[in-house]
Protein backbone atom coordinates (compact mmCIF):
# COMPACT_ATOMS: atom_id res chain seq x y z
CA UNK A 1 -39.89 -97.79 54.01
CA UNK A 2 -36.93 -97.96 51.79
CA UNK A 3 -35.34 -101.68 51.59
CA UNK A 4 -31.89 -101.29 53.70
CA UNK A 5 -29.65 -101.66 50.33
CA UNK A 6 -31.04 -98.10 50.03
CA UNK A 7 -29.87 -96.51 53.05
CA UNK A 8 -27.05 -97.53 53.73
CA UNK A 9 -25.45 -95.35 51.64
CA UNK A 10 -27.01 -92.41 52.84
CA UNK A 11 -25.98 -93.70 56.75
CA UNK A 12 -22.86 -94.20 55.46
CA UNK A 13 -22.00 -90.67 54.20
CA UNK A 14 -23.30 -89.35 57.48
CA UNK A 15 -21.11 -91.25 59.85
CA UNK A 16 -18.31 -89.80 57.68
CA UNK A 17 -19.50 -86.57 58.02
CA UNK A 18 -19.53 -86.79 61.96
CA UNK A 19 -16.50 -88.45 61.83
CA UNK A 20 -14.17 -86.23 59.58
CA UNK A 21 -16.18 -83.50 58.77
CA UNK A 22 -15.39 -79.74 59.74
CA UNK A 23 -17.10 -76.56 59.65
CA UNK A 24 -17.55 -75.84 55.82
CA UNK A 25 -18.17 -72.46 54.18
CA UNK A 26 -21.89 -71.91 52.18
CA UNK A 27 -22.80 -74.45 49.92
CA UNK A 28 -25.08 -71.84 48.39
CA UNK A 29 -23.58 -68.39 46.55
CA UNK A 30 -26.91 -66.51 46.13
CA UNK A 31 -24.80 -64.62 43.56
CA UNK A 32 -25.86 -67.04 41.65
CA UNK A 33 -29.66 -66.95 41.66
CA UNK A 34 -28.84 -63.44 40.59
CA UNK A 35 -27.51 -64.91 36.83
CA UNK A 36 -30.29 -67.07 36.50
CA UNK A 37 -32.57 -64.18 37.18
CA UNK A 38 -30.69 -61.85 34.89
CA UNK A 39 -31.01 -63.74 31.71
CA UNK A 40 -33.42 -62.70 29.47
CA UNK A 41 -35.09 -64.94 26.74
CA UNK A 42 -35.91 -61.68 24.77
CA UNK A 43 -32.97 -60.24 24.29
CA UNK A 44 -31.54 -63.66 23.17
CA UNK A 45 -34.57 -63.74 21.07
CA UNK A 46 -33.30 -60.52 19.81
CA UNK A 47 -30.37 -61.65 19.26
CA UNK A 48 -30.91 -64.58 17.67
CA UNK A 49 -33.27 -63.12 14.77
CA UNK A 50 -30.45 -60.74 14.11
CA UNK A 51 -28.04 -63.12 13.47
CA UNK A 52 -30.49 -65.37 11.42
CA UNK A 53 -31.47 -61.97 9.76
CA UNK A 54 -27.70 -61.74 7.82
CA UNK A 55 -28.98 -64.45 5.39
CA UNK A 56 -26.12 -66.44 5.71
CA UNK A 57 -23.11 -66.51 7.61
CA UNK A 58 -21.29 -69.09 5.84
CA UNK A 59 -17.47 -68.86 6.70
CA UNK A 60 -16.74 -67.55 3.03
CA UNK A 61 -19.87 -65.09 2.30
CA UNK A 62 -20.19 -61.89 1.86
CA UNK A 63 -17.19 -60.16 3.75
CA UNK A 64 -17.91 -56.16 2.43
CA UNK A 65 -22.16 -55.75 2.94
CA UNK A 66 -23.25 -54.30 6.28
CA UNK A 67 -26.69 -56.04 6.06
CA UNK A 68 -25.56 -60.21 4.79
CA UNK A 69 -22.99 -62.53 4.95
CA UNK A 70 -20.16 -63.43 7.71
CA UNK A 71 -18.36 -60.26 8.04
CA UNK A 72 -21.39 -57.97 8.75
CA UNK A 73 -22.53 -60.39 11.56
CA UNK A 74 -18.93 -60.80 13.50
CA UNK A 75 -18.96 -56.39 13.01
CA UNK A 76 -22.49 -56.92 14.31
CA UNK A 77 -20.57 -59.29 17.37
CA UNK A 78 -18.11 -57.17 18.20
CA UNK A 79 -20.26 -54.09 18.08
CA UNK A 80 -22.58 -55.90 20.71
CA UNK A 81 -19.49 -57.24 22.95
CA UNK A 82 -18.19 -53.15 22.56
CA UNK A 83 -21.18 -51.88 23.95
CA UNK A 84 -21.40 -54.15 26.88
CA UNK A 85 -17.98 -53.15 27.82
CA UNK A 86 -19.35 -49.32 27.04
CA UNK A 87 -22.10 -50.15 29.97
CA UNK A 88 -19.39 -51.64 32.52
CA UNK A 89 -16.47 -49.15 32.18
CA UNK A 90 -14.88 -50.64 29.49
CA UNK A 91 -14.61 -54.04 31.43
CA UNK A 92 -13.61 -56.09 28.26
CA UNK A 93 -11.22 -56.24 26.02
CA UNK A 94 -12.55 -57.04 22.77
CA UNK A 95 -10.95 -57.91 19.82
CA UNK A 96 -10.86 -59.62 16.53
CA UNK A 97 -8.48 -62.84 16.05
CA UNK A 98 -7.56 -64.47 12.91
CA UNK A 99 -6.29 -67.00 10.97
CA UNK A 100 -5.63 -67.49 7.05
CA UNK A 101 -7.02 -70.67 5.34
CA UNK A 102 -6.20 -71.89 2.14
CA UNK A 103 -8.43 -74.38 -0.17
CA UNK A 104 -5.32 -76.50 -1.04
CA UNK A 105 -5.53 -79.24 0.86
CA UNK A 106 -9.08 -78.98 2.50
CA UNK A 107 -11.94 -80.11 0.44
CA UNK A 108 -14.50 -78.04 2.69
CA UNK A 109 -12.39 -75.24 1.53
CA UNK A 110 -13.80 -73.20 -1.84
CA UNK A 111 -11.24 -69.99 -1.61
CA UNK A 112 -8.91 -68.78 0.54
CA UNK A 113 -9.77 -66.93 3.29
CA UNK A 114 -9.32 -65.60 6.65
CA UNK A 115 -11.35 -66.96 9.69
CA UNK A 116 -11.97 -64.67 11.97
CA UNK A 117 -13.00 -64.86 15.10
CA UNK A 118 -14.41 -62.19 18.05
CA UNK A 119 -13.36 -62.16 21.46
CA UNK A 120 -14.04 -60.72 24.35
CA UNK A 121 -12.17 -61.03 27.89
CA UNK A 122 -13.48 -59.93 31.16
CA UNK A 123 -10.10 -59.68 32.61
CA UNK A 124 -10.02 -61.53 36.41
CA UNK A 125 -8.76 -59.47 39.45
CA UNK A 126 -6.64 -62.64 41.21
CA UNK A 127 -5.58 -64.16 38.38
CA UNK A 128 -5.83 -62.51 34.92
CA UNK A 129 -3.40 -65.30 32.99
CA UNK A 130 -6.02 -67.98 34.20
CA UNK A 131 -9.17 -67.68 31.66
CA UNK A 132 -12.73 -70.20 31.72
CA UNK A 133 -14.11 -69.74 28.01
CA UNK A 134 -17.64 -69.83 26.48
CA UNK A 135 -17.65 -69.93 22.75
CA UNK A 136 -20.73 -69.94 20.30
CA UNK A 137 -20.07 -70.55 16.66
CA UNK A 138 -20.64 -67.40 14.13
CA UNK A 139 -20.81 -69.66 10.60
CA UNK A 140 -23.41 -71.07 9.65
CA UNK A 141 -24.17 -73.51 6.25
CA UNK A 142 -26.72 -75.34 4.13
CA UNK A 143 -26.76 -78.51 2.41
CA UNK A 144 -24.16 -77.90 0.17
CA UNK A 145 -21.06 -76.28 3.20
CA UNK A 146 -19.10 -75.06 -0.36
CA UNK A 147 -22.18 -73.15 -1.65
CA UNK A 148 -21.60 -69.49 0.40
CA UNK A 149 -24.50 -67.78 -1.29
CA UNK A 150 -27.34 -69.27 -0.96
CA UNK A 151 -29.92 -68.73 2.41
CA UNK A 152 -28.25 -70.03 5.36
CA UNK A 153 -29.84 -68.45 8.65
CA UNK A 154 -28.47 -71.14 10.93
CA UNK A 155 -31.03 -69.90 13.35
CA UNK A 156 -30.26 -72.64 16.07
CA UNK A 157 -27.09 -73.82 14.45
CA UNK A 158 -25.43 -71.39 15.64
CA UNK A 159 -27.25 -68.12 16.25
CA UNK A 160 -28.36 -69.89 19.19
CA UNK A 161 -25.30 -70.48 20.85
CA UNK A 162 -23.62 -67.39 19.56
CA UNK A 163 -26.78 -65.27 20.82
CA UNK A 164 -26.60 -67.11 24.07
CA UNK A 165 -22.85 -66.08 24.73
CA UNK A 166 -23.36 -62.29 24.01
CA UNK A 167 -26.19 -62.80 27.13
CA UNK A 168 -23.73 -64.58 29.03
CA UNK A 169 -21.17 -61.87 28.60
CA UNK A 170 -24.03 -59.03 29.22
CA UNK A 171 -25.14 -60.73 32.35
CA UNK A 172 -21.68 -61.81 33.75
CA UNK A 173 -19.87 -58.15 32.68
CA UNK A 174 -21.85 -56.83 36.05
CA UNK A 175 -19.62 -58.89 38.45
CA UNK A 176 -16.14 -58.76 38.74
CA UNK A 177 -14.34 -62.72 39.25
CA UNK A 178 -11.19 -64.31 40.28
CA UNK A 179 -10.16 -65.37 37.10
CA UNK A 180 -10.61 -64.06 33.47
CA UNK A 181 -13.77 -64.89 31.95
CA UNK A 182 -13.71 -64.94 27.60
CA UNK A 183 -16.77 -65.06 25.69
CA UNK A 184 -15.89 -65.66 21.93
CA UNK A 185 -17.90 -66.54 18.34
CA UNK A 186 -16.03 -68.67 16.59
CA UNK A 187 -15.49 -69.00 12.75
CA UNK A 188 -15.14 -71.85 10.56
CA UNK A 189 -16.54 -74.82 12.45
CA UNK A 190 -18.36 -76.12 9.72
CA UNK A 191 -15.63 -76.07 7.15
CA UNK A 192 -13.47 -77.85 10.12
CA UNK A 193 -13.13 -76.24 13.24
CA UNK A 194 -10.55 -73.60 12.11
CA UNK A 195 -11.85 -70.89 14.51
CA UNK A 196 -11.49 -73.16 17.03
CA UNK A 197 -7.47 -73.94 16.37
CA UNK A 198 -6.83 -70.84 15.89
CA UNK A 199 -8.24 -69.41 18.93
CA UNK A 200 -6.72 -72.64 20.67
CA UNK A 201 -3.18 -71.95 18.80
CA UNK A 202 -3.66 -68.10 20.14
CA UNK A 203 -3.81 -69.15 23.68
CA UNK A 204 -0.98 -71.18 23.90
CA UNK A 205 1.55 -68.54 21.88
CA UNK A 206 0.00 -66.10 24.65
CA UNK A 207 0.81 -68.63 27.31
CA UNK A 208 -3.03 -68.65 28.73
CA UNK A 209 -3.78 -71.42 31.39
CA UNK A 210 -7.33 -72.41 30.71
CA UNK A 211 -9.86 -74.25 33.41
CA UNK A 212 -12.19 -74.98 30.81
CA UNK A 213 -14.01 -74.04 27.65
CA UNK A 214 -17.74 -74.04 27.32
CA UNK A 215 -18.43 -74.97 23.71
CA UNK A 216 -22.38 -74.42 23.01
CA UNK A 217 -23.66 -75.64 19.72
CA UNK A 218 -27.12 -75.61 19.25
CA UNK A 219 -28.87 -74.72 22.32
CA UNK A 220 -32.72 -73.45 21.31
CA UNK A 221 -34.49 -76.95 19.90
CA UNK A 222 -36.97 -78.60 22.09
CA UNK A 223 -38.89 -81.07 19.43
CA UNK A 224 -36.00 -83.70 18.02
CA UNK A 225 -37.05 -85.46 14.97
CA UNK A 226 -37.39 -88.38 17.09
CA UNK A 227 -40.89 -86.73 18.05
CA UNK A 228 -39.90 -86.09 21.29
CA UNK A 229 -40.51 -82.46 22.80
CA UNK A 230 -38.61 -81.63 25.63
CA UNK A 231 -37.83 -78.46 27.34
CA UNK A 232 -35.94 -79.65 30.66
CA UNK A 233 -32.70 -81.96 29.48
CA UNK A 234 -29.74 -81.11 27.86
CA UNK A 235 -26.14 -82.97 27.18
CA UNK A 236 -22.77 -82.49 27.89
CA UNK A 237 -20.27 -83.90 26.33
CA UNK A 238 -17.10 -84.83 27.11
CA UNK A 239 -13.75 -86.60 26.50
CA UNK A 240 -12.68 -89.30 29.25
CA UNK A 241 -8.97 -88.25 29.02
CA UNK A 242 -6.79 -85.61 27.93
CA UNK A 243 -5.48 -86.43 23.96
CA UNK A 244 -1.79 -85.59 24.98
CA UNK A 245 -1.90 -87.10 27.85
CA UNK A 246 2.05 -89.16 28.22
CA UNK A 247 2.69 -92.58 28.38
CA UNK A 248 3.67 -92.76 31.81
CA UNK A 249 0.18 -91.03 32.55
CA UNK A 250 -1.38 -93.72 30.97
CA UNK A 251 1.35 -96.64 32.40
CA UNK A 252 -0.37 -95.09 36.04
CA UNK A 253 -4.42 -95.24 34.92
CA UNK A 254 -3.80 -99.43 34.91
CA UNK A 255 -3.30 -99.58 38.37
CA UNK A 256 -4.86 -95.55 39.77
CA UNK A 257 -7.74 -96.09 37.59
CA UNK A 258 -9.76 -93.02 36.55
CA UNK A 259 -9.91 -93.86 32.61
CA UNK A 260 -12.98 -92.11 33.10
CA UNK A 261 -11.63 -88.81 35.16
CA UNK A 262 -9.67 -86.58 32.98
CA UNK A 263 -10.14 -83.08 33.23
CA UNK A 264 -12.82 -82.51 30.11
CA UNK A 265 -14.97 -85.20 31.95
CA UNK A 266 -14.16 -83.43 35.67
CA UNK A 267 -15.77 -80.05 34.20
CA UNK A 268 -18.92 -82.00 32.98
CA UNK A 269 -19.03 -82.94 36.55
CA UNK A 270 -19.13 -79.43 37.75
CA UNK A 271 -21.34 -78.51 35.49
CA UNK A 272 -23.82 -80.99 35.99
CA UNK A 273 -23.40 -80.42 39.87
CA UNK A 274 -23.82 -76.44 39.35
CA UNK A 275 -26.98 -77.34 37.43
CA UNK A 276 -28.61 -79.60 40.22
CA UNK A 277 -27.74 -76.94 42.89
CA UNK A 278 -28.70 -74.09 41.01
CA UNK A 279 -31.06 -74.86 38.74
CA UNK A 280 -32.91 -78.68 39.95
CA UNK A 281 -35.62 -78.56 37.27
CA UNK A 282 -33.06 -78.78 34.49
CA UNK A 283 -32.12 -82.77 33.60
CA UNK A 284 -28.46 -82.26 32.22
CA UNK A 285 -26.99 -85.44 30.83
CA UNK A 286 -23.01 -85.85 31.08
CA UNK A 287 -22.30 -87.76 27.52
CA UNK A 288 -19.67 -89.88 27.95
CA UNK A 289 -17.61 -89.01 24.51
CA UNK A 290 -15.84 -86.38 22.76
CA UNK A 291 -18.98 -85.64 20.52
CA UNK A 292 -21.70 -86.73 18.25
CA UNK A 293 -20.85 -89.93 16.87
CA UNK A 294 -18.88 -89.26 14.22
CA UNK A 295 -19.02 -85.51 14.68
CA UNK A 296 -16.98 -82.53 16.13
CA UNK A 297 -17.30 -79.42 17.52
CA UNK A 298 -15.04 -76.02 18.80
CA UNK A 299 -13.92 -77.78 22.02
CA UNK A 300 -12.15 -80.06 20.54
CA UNK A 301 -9.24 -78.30 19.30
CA UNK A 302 -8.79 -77.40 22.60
CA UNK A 303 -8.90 -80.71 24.10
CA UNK A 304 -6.51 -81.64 21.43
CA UNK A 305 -3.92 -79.44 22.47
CA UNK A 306 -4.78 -80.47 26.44
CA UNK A 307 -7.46 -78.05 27.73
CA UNK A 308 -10.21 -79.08 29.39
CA UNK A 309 -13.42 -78.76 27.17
CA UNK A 310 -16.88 -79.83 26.88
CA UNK A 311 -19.49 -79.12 23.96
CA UNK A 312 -23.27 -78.27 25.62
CA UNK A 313 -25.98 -78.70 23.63
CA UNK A 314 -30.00 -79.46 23.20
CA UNK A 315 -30.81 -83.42 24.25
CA UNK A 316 -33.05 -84.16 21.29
CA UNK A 317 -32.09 -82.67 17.74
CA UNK A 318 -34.09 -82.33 14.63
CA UNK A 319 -31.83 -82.91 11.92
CA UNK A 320 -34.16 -81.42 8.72
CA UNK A 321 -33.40 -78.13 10.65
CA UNK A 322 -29.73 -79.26 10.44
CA UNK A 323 -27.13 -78.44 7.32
CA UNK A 324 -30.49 -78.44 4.97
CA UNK A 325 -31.74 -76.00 1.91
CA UNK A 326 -34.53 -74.45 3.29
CA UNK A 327 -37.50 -76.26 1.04
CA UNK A 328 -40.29 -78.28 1.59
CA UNK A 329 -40.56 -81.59 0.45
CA UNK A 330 -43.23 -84.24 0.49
CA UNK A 331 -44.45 -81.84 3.03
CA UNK A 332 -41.73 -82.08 5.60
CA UNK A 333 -40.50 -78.69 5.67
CA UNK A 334 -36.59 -78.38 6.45
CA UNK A 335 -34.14 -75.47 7.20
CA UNK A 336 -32.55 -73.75 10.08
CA UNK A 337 -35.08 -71.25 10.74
CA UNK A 338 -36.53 -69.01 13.32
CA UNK A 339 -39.27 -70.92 14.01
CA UNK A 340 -36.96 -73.77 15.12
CA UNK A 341 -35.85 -72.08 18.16
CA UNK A 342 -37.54 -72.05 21.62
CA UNK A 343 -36.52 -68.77 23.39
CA UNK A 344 -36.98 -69.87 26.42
CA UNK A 345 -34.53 -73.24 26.36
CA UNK A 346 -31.95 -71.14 25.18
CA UNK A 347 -32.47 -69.06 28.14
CA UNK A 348 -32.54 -71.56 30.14
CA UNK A 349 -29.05 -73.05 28.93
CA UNK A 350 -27.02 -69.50 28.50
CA UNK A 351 -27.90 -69.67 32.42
CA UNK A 352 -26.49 -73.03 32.92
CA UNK A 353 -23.24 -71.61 31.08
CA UNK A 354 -23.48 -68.43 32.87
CA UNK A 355 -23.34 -69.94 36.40
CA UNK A 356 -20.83 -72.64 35.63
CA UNK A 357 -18.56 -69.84 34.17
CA UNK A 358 -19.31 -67.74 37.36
CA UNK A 359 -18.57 -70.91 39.70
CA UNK A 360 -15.34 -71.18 37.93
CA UNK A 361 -14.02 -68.18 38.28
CA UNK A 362 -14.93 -67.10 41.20
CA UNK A 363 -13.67 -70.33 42.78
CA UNK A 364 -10.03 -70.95 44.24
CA UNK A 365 -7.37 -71.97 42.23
CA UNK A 366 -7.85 -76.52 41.56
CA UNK A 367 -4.92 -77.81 44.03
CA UNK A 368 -1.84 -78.97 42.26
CA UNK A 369 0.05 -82.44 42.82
CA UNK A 370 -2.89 -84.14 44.24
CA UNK A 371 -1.19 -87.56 45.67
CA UNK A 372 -3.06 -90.88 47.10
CA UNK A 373 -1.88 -93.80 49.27
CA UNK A 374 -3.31 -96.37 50.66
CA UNK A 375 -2.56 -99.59 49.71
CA UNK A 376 -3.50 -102.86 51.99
CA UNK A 377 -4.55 -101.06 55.08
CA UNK A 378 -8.10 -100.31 56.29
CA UNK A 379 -8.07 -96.08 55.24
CA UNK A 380 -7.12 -94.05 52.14
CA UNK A 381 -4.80 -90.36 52.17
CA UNK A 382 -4.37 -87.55 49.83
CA UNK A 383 -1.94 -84.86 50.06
CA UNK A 384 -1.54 -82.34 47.45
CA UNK A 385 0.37 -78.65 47.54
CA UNK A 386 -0.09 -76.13 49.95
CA UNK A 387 -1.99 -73.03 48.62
CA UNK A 388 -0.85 -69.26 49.21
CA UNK A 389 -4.98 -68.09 48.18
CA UNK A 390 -6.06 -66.13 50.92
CA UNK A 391 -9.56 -66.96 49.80
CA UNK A 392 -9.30 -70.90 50.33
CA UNK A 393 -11.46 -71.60 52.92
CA UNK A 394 -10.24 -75.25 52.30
CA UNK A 395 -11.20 -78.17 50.72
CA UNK A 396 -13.21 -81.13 50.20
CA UNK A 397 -12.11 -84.76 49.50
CA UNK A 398 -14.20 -86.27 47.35
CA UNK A 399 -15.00 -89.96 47.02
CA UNK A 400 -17.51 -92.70 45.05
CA UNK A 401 -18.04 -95.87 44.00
CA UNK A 402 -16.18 -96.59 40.87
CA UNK A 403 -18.92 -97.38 39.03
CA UNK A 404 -20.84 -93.67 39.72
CA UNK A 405 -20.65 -91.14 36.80
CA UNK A 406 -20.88 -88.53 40.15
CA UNK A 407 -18.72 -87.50 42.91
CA UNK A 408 -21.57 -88.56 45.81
CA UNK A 409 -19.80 -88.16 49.07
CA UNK A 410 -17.28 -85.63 50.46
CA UNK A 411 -15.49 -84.87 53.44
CA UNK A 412 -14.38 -81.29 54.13
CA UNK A 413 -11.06 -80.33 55.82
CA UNK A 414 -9.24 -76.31 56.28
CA UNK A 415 -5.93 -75.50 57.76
CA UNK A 416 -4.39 -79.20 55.79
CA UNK A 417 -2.65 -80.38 52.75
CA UNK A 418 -3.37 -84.07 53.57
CA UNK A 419 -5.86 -85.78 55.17
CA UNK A 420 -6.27 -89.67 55.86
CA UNK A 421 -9.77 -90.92 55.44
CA UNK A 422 -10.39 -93.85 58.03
CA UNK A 423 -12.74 -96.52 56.96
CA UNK A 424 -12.14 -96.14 53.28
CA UNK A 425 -10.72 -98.69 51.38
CA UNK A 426 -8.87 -97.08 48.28
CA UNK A 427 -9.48 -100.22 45.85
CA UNK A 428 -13.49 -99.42 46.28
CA UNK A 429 -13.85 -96.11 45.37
CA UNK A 430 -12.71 -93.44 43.06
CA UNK A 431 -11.39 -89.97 44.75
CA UNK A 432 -10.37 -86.60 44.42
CA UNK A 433 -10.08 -83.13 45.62
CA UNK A 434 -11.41 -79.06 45.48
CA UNK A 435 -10.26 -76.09 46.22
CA UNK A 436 -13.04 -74.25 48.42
CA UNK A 437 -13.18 -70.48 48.42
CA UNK A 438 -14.96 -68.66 51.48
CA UNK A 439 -17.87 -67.68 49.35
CA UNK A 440 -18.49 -71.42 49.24
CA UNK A 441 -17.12 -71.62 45.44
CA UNK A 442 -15.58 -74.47 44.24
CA UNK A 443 -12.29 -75.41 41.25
CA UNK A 444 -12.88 -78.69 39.44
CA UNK A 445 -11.72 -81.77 41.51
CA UNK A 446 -8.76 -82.82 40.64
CA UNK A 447 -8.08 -86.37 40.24
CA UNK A 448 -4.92 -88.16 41.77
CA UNK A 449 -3.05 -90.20 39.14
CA UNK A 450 0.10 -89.98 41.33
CA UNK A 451 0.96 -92.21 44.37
CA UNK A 452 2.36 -90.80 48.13
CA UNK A 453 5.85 -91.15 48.09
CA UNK A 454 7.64 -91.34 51.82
């Protein structure tokens, strides 16, 4: 029998539950088993020894050939994204979007140039202005980032991700969501994320709101250099806090807490939740920081400007197949090629992006002006705005220990804006709260950084 230190928790959240708790829509959308069953390993395989099979896709290749360089594998993108609109009735709009760079001033730079990117938008029925985003990276480089002719297949950095967004898209195109789904290659991220501002620029001249972007960077290695071969765990990464977030936002995080609970770090939480419902064999780790040490990748830019974004990626990389000549030398072999990439983990984590993406957007809108209170007395409220969605079902107050990387217990409530949880002390735990749709879909939780006011 489990020592008592053990179950107490677990009694705890029950009592709750038969205390507070009322009927609650699904906690299962069997939509989603769907996506997982839909992905297919060989046509990202496919896809993936196309992309590897341009030679190189270094930002500043070969612009004119139709069989190497960058510009005949983004007309090979948007030729793919253009025929999976073709096979939904034109369902997405697909476009190119661009940016020029000069080398004055950037030493990653050899000519100017325009980055160009491919997008494609599966435009949302409820709310079409209001846009989740999975991105793969179309460049690709080898030891030398300035040298643009020589081999650079970039078979798992990037045609991995980039092959494992075109699925997404393919899958995904078959349903129709809530809000706007955008599946996007990206240019330039090795030379220093230009696709990524630019794309990130774009959204905010077009006035876009944006629950999240998916960045996946390297998503088909299993054996990391460290020796270690594994098939099953994957990170997420993520920023604690927004980067523009004000002073008086941070003034309120000395005495609210949550330095821990921005919005980039509340999406790794739903991912990694969507994962264990979904998917339980998968071991996702949330990565508490922006990225690599000492690295970046396409979600920053966004997080820079104040989106929510979070880079997903393989748990255990192999860095000869990383940035490298492809050579051999004293026998270690290095270079980003095919026979880097395991099929069936890339599978494996387009579906993790596919049914976070799907969760997203077919979820309520996140509730606005969440509020707490409950200072010196024995029980803890929040309040936020009342919602006009017709599919809220309602929503659920979440709450844990402030020193849990998850959101552990919930209560649910419908028909409220604010609800009083009795028993709680608010200096113990951390809380928030989700939207609920009826299908049993849920928006990020939403941390409170702002006090009731009576």
């Amino acid at each position: 029998m489990l020592p008592f230190r053990f179950l107490t928790p677990i009694l705890f959240v029950g009592l709750i539950g038969i205390s507070h708790a009322q009927e609650a829509p699904p906690q299962i959308d069997t939509r989603i088993y769907e996506i997982i069953e839909n992905t297919s390993s060989e046509r990202i395989e496919k896809d993936i020894r196309t992309l590897a099979g341009f030679g190189t896709r270094n930002t500043f290749s070969d612009t004119l050939s139709d069989t190497r360089g960058i510009g005949a594998a983004r007309r090979w993108i948007k030729a793919e994204f253009d025929k999976i609109s073709a096979e939904c009735g034109g369902c997405l709009e697909v476009f190119y979007q661009k940016d020029f760079v000069t080398k004055e001033g950037n030493r990653r730079v050899p000519k100017d140039a325009y980055v160009v990117n491919v997008v494609a938008i599966l435009r949302g029925t409820d709310y079409p202005n209001s846009h989740v985003i999975m991105s793969g990276d179309i460049d690709s480089r080898a030891s030398d980032t300035m040298n643009f002719e020589i081999d650079a297949p970039g078979a798992n950095d990037n045609a991995s991700g980039m092959a494992g967004t075109i699925e997404a898209a393919r899958v995904l195109s078959k349903y129709k969501f809530k809000h706007s789904l955008v599946f996007v290659g990206l240019s330039g991220e090795e030379q220093g994320l230009f696709g990524g501002q630019g794309l990130a620029q774009y959204s905010r001249q077009k006035d876009w709101e944006i629950i999240g972007i998916l960045n996946n960077d390297m998503i088909g290695n299993i054996e990391g250099v460290d020796g270690v071969i594994d098939n099953r765990t994957f990170r997420i990464f993520s920023e604690p806090t927004p980067a523009n977030e004000s002073e008086q936002e941070r003034r309120a995080r000395r005495f609210t807490g949550g330095e821990v609970d921005g919005i980039s770090r509340q999406l790794a939480r739903y991912i990694h939740k969507q994962v264990k419902t979904y998917m339980p064999e998968m071991n996702p780790m949330m990565i508490y920081r922006l990225d690599r040490f000492g690295r970046g990748g396409h979600h920053r830019p966004f997080n820079d400007l104040g989106f929510a974004g979070v880079r997903i990626m393989e748990a255990h990389e192999n860095y000869n197949r990383q940035h490298q000549d492809i050579r051999v030398e004293d026998g270690i072999a290095y270079g980003d090629v095919i026979e880097g990439v395991n099929f069936d983990y890339a599978e494996k984590l387009t579906s993790v992006n596919a049914i976070s993406l799907a969760g997203l957007a077919w979820a309520p809108p996140a509730p606005k002006n969440v509020r707490i209170g409950g200072a010196v007395r024995p029980s803890t409220t929040l309040a936020w705005e009342e919602s006009n969605d017709p599919n809220i079902a309602g929503y659920k107050i979440y709450f844990r220990l402030t020193t849990s990387p998850t959101w552990d217990n919930f209560v649910y409530v419908s028909g409220v804006n604010e609800h009083t949880l009795e028993g709680i002390v608010i200096d113990n735990y951390y809380f928030g709260v989700a939207a609920v749709g009826k299908d049993g879909n849920e928006s990020p939780v939403v941390f409170p950084l702002r006090q009731i006011r009576r």
